[in-house]
Protein backbone atom coordinates (compact mmCIF):
# COMPACT_ATOMS: atom_id res chain seq x y z
CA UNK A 1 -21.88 2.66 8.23
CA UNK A 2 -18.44 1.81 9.42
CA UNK A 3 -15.31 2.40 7.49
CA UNK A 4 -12.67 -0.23 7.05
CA UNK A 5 -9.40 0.71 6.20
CA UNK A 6 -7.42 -1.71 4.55
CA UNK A 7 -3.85 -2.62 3.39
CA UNK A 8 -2.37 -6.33 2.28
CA UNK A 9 1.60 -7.59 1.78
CA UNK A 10 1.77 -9.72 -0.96
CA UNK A 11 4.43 -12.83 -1.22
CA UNK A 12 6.05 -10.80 -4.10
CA UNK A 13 8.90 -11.95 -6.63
CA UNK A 14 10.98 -10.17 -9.60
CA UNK A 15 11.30 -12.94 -11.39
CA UNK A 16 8.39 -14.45 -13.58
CA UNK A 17 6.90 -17.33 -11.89
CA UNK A 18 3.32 -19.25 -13.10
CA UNK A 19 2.88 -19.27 -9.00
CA UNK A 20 0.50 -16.09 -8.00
CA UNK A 21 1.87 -13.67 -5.56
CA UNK A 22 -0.42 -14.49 -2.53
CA UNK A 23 -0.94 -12.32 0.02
CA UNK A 24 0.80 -12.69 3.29
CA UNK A 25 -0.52 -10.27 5.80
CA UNK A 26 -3.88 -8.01 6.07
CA UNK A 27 -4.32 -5.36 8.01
CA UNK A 28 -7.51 -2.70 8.82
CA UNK A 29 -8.86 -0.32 11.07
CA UNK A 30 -12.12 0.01 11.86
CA UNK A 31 -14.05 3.67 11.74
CA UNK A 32 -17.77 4.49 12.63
CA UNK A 33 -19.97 7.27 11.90
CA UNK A 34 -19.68 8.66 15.00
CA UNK A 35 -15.98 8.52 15.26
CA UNK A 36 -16.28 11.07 12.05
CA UNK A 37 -18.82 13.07 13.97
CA UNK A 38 -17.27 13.58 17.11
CA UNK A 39 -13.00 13.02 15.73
CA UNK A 40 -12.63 10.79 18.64
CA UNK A 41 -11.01 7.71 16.21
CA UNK A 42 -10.53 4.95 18.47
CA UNK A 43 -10.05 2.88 15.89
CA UNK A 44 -10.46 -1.17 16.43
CA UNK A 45 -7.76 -2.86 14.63
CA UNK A 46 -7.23 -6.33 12.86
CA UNK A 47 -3.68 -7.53 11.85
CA UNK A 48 -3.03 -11.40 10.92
CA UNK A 49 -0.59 -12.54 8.55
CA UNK A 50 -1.39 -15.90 6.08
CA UNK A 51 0.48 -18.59 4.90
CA UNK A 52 0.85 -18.63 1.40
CA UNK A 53 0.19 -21.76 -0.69
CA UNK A 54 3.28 -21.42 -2.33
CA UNK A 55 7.00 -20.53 -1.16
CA UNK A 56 7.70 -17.34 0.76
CA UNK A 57 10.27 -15.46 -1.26
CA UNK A 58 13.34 -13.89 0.05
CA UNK A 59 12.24 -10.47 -1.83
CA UNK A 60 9.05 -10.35 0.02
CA UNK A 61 10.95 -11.45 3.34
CA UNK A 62 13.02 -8.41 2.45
CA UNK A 63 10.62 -6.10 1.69
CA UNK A 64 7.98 -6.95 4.20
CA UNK A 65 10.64 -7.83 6.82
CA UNK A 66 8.30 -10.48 8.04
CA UNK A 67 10.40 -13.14 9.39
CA UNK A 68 9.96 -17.01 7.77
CA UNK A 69 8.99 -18.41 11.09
CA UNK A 70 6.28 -16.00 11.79
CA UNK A 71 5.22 -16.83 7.95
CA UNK A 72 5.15 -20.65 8.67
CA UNK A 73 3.19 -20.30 11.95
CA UNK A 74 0.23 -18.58 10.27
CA UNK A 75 -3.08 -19.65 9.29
CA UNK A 76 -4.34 -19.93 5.77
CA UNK A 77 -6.07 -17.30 3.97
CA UNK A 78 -9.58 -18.99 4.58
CA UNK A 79 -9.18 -19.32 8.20
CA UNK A 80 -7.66 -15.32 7.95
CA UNK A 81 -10.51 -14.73 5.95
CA UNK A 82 -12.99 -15.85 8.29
CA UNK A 83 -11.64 -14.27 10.90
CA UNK A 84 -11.20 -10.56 9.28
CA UNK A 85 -15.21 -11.10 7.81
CA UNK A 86 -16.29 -11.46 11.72
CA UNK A 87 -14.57 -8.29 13.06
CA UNK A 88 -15.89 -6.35 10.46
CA UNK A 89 -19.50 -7.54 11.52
CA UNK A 90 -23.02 -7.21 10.58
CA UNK A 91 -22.70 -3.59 10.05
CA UNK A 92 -23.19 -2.19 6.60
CA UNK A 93 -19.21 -1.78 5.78
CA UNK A 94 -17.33 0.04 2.69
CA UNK A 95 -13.44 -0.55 2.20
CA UNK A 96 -11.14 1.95 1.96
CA UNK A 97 -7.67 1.18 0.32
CA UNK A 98 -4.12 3.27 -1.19
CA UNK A 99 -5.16 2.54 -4.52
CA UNK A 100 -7.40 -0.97 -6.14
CA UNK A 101 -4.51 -3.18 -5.66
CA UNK A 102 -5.63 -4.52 -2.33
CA UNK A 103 -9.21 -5.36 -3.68
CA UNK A 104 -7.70 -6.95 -6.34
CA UNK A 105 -5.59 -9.22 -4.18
CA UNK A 106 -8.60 -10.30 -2.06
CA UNK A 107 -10.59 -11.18 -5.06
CA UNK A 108 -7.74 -13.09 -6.48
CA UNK A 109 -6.74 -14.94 -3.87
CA UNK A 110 -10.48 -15.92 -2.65
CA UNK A 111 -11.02 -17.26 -6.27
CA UNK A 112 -8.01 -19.58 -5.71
CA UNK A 113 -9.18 -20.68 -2.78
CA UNK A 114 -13.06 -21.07 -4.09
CA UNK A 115 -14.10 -18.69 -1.47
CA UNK A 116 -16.87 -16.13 -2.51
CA UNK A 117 -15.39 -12.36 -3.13
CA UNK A 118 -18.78 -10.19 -3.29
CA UNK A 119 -17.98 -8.82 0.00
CA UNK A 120 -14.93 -7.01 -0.53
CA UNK A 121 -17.37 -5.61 -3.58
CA UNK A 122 -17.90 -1.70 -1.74
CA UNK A 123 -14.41 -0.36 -1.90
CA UNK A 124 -13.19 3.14 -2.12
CA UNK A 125 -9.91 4.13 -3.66
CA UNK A 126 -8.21 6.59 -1.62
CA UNK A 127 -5.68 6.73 -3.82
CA UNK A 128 -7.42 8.07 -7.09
CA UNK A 129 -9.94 10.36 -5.35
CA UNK A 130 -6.98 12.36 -4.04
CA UNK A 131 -5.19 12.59 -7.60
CA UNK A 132 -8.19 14.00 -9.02
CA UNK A 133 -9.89 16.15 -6.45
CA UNK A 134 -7.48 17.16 -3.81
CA UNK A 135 -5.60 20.07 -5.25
CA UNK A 136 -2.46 19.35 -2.74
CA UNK A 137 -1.77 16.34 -5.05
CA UNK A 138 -1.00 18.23 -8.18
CA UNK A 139 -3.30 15.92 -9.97
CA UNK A 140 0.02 13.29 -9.13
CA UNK A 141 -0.52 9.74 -8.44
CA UNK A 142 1.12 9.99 -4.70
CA UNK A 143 2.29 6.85 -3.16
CA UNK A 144 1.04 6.55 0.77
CA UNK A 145 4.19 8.05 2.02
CA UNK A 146 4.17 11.03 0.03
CA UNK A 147 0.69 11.74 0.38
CA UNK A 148 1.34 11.98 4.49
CA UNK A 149 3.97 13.98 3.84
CA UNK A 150 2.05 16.48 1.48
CA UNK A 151 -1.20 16.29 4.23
CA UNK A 152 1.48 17.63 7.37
CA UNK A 153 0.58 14.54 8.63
CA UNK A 154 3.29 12.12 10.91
CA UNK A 155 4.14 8.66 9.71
CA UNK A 156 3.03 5.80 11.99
CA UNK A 157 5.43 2.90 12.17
CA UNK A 158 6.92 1.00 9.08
CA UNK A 159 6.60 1.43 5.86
CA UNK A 160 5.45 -1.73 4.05
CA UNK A 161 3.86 -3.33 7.12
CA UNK A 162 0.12 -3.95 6.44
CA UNK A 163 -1.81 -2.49 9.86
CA UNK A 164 0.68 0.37 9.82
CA UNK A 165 0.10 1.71 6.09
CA UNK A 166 -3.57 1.02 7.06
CA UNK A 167 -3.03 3.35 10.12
CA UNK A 168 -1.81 5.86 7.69
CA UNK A 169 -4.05 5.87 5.57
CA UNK A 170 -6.85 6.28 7.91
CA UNK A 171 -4.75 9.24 9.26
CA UNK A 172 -5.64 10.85 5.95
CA UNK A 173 -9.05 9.52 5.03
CA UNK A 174 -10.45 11.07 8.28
CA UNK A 175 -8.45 14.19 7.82
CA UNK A 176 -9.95 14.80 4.37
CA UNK A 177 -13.34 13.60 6.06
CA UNK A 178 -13.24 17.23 8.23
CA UNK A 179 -14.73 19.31 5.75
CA UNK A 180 -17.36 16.49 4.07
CA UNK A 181 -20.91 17.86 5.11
CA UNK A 182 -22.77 15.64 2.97
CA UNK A 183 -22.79 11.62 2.03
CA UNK A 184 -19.04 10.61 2.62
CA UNK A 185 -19.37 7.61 0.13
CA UNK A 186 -21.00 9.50 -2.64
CA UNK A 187 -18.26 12.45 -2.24
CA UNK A 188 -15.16 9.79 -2.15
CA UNK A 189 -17.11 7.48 -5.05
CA UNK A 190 -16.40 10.30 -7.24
CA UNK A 191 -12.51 9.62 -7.28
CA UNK A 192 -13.14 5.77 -7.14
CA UNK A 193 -12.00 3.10 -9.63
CA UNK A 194 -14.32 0.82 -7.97
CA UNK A 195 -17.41 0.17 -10.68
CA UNK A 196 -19.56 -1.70 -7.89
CA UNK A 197 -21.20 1.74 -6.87
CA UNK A 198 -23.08 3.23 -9.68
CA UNK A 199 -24.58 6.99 -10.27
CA UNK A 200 -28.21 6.87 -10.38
CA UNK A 201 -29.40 8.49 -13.73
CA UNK A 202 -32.35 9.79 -12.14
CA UNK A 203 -31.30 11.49 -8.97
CA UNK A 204 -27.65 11.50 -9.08
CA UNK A 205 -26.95 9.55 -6.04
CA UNK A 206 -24.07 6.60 -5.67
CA UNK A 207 -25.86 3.16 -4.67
CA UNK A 208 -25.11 -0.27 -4.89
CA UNK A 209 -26.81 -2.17 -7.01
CA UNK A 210 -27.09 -5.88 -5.54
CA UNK A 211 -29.70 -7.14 -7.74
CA UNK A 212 -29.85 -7.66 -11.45
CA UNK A 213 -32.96 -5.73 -12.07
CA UNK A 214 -31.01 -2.56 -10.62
CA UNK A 215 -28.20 -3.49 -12.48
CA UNK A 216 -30.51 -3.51 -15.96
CA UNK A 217 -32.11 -0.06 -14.75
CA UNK A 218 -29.11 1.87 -13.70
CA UNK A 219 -30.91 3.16 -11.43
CA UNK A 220 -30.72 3.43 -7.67
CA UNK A 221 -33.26 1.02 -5.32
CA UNK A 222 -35.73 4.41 -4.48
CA UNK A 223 -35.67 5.74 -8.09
CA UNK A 224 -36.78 2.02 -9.20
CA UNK A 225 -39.34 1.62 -6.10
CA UNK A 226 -40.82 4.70 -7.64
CA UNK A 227 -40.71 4.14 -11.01
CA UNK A 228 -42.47 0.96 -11.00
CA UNK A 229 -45.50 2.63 -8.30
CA UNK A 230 -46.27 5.08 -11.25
CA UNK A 231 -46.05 2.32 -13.90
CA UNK A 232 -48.78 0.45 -11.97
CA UNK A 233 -50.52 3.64 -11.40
């Protein structure tokens, strides 16, 4: 299982506009299992930024402090796309992201472009497990910056730029990871707004239920499996 860590810049506005706020830059890091086991986090990284359909906006220019001509050199968000799917690889993959917004992006900007969105599906939510489990959060909705502040951690880079609020929030996901003895993605599922994973009503456990039938079931693939021997039995 590898772990990518994820953040997106979006092509923002505060004005109303019937033109969606694209994204504009992705970044990740990549963590392995073993990277958990032994804390050695090399961490591979990916960092592109995309041309948005539609006009870069001085506010996001400002906020991002991306300049226009790196903007209008990029590559679209397929060719981004296709690029980001290969360096996460064959390996089975679960996101992590500072809150759902990011997910949400993806999936919104891949339907514009017609481009499938099932595999951004596994995706963890940083962001709300903390609030709700991690007692140094006051049961508060921190923002990324706060939360590194409240962990004793140090800041990496900019604020706002994608691969460095990734970096950050890897900083914290594999500091909270420390003291996790069991399955990480059932343990950070429980804090998740993310309704791809599913509890199994039979044994408890988080899965992911690709097909319909385990969809119908609500049930996890082993639970079914065995379920179905002893109906034939």
């Amino acid at each position: 299982m590898n772990y990518i860590v994820m953040d997106t810049e979006i092509n923002g506005r505060v004005w109303k506009s019937p033109n969606p706020m694209e994204i504009i830059s992705i970044g990740a890091v990549k963590i392995t299992e073993e990277d958990i086991k032994n804390k050695t986090y090399t961490c591979e990284r990916f960092y592109e930024y995309i041309k948005p359909v539609y006009t870069y906006t001085d506010y996001a220019r400002k906020f991002t402090k991306i300049p226009r001509q790196t903007i209008a050199k990029a590559e679209s968000l397929v060719r981004v796309v296709e690029k980001f799917k290969r360096w996460i690889g064959e390996e089975e993959y679960v996101f992590i992201g500072w809150s759902d917004s990011d997910k949400l992006a993806l999936l919104r900007d891949c339907k514009m472009h017609k481009m499938d969105g099932e595999w951004i599906d596994p995706y963890i939510d940083l962001q709300a497990y903390i609030k709700r489990y991690v007692p140094e959060s006051n049961q508060q909705q921190l923002s990324l910056k706060n939360a590194v502040e409240v962990f004793g951690l140090h800041w990496i880079g900019e604020e706002h730029d994608a691969l460095d609020d990734a970096m950050n929030t890897a900083k914290i996901f594999t500091l909270l990871c420390e003291d996790k003895t069991g399955n990480i993605i059932q343990e950070f599922m429980r804090g998740s707004s993310c309704k791809v994973y599913r509890k199994c009503k039979r044994c408890g456990t988080f899965y992911y239920p690709k097909s319909n039938r385990l969809k119908r079931a609500k049930v996890c693939k082993q639970c079914f499996t065995e379920a179905q021997r002893v109906r034939i039995e």
